[in-house]
Protein backbone atom coordinates (compact mmCIF):
# COMPACT_ATOMS: atom_id res chain seq x y z
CA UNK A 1 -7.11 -75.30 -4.33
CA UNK A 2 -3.80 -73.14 -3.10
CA UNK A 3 -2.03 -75.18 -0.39
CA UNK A 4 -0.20 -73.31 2.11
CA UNK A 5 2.55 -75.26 4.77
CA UNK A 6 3.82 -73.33 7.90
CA UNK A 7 6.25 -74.07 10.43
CA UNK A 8 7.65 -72.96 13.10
CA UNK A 9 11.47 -72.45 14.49
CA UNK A 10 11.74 -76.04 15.73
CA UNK A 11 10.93 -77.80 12.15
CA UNK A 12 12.92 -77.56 9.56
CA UNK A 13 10.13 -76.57 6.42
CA UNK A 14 12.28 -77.71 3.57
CA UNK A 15 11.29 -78.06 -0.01
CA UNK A 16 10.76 -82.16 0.54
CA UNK A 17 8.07 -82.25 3.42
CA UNK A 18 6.04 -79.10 1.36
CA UNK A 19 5.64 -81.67 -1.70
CA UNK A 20 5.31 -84.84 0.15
CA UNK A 21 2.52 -83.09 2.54
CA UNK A 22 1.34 -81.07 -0.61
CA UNK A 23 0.79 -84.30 -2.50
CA UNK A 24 -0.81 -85.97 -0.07
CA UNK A 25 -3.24 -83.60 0.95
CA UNK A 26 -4.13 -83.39 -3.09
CA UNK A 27 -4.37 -87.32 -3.25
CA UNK A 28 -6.79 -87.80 0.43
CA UNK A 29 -9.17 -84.58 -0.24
CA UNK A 30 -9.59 -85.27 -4.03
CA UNK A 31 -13.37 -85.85 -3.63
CA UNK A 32 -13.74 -82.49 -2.12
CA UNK A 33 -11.13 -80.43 -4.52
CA UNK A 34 -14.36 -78.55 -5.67
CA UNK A 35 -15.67 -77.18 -2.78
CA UNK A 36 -12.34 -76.29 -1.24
CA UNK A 37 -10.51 -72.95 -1.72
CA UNK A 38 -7.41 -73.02 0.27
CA UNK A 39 -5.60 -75.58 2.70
CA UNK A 40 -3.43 -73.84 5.41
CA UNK A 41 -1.29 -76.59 7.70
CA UNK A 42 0.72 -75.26 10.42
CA UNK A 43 3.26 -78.09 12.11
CA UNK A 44 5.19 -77.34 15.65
CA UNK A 45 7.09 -78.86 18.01
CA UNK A 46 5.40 -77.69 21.49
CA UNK A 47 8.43 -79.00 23.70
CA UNK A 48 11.16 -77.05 21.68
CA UNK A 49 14.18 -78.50 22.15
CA UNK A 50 13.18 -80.89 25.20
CA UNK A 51 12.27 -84.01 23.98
CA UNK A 52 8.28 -85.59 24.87
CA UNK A 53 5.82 -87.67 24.30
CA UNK A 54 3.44 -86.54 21.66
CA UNK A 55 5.10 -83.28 21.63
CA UNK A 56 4.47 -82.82 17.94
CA UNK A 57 1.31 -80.89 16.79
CA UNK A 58 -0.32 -80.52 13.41
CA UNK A 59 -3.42 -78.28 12.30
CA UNK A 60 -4.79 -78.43 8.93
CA UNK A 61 -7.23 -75.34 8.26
CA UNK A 62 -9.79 -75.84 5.22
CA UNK A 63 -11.48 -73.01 3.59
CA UNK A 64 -14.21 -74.25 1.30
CA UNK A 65 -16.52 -72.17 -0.30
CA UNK A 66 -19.36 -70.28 1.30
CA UNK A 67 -18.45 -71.79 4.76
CA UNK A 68 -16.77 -71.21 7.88
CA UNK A 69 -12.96 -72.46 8.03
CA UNK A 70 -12.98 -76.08 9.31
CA UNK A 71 -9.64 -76.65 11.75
CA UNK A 72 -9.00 -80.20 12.99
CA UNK A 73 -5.68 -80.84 15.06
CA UNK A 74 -3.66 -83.84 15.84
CA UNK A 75 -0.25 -84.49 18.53
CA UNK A 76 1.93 -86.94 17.91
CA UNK A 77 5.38 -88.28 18.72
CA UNK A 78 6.83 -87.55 14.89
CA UNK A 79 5.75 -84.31 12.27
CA UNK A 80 4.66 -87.17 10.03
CA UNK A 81 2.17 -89.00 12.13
CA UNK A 82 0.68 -85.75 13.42
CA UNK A 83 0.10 -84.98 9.80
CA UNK A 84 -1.46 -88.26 9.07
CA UNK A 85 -3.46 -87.73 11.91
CA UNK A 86 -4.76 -84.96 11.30
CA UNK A 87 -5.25 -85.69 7.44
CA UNK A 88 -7.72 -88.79 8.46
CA UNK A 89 -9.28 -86.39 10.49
CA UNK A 90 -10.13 -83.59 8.21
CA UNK A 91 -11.24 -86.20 5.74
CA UNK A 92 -13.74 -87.85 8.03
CA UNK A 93 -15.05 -83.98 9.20
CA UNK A 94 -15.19 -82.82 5.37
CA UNK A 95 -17.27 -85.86 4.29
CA UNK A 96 -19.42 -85.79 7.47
CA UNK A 97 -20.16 -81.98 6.46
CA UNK A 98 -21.01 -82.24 2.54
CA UNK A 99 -23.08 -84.98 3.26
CA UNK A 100 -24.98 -83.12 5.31
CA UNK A 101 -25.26 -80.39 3.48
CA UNK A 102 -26.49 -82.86 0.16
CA UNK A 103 -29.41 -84.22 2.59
CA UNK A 104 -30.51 -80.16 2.77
């Protein structure tokens, strides 16, 4: 499973978020490490500079095999909690979808 982090001009992609977010996507989507080929997340700051509410936006984009990409996306008021977000997210999609496709 290759693991891919982007970001944009507004957040600062050091080597410290890539293995924190790196390890935790490995630890939450364990169960499906199998059936995925690559994990793409892409984290932005939609206000810029200006400061917001919930102004902070992750997407996490799973490629498993034989499927079409799955893309869940969360907004939040820290790069952190839009990541957690959207973690809990793609793990309730992914085991919603290989269920489904075990009942088949």
């Amino acid at each position: 499973m290759k693991i891919q982090i982007n970001t944009d001009k507004n957040i600062e992609g050091h080597e410290r978020l890539e293995a924190y977010f790196s390890s935790e996507l490995e630890k939450v989507l364990a169960r499906f490490e199998d059936k995925i080929t690559r994990l793409e997340v892409h984290l932005g700051d939609e206000n810029s500079d200006k400061t917001g509410i919930n102004d902070k936006r992750c997407l996490i984009e799973v490629r498993a095999v034989n499927m079409q990409p799955i893309v869940v996306t969360n907004h939040a008021d820290t790069t952190e909690k839009a990541f957690q977000g959207s973690l809990e997210k793609m793990k309730k999609v992914l085991g919603t979808t290989f269920d489904k496709m075990k009942a088949h």
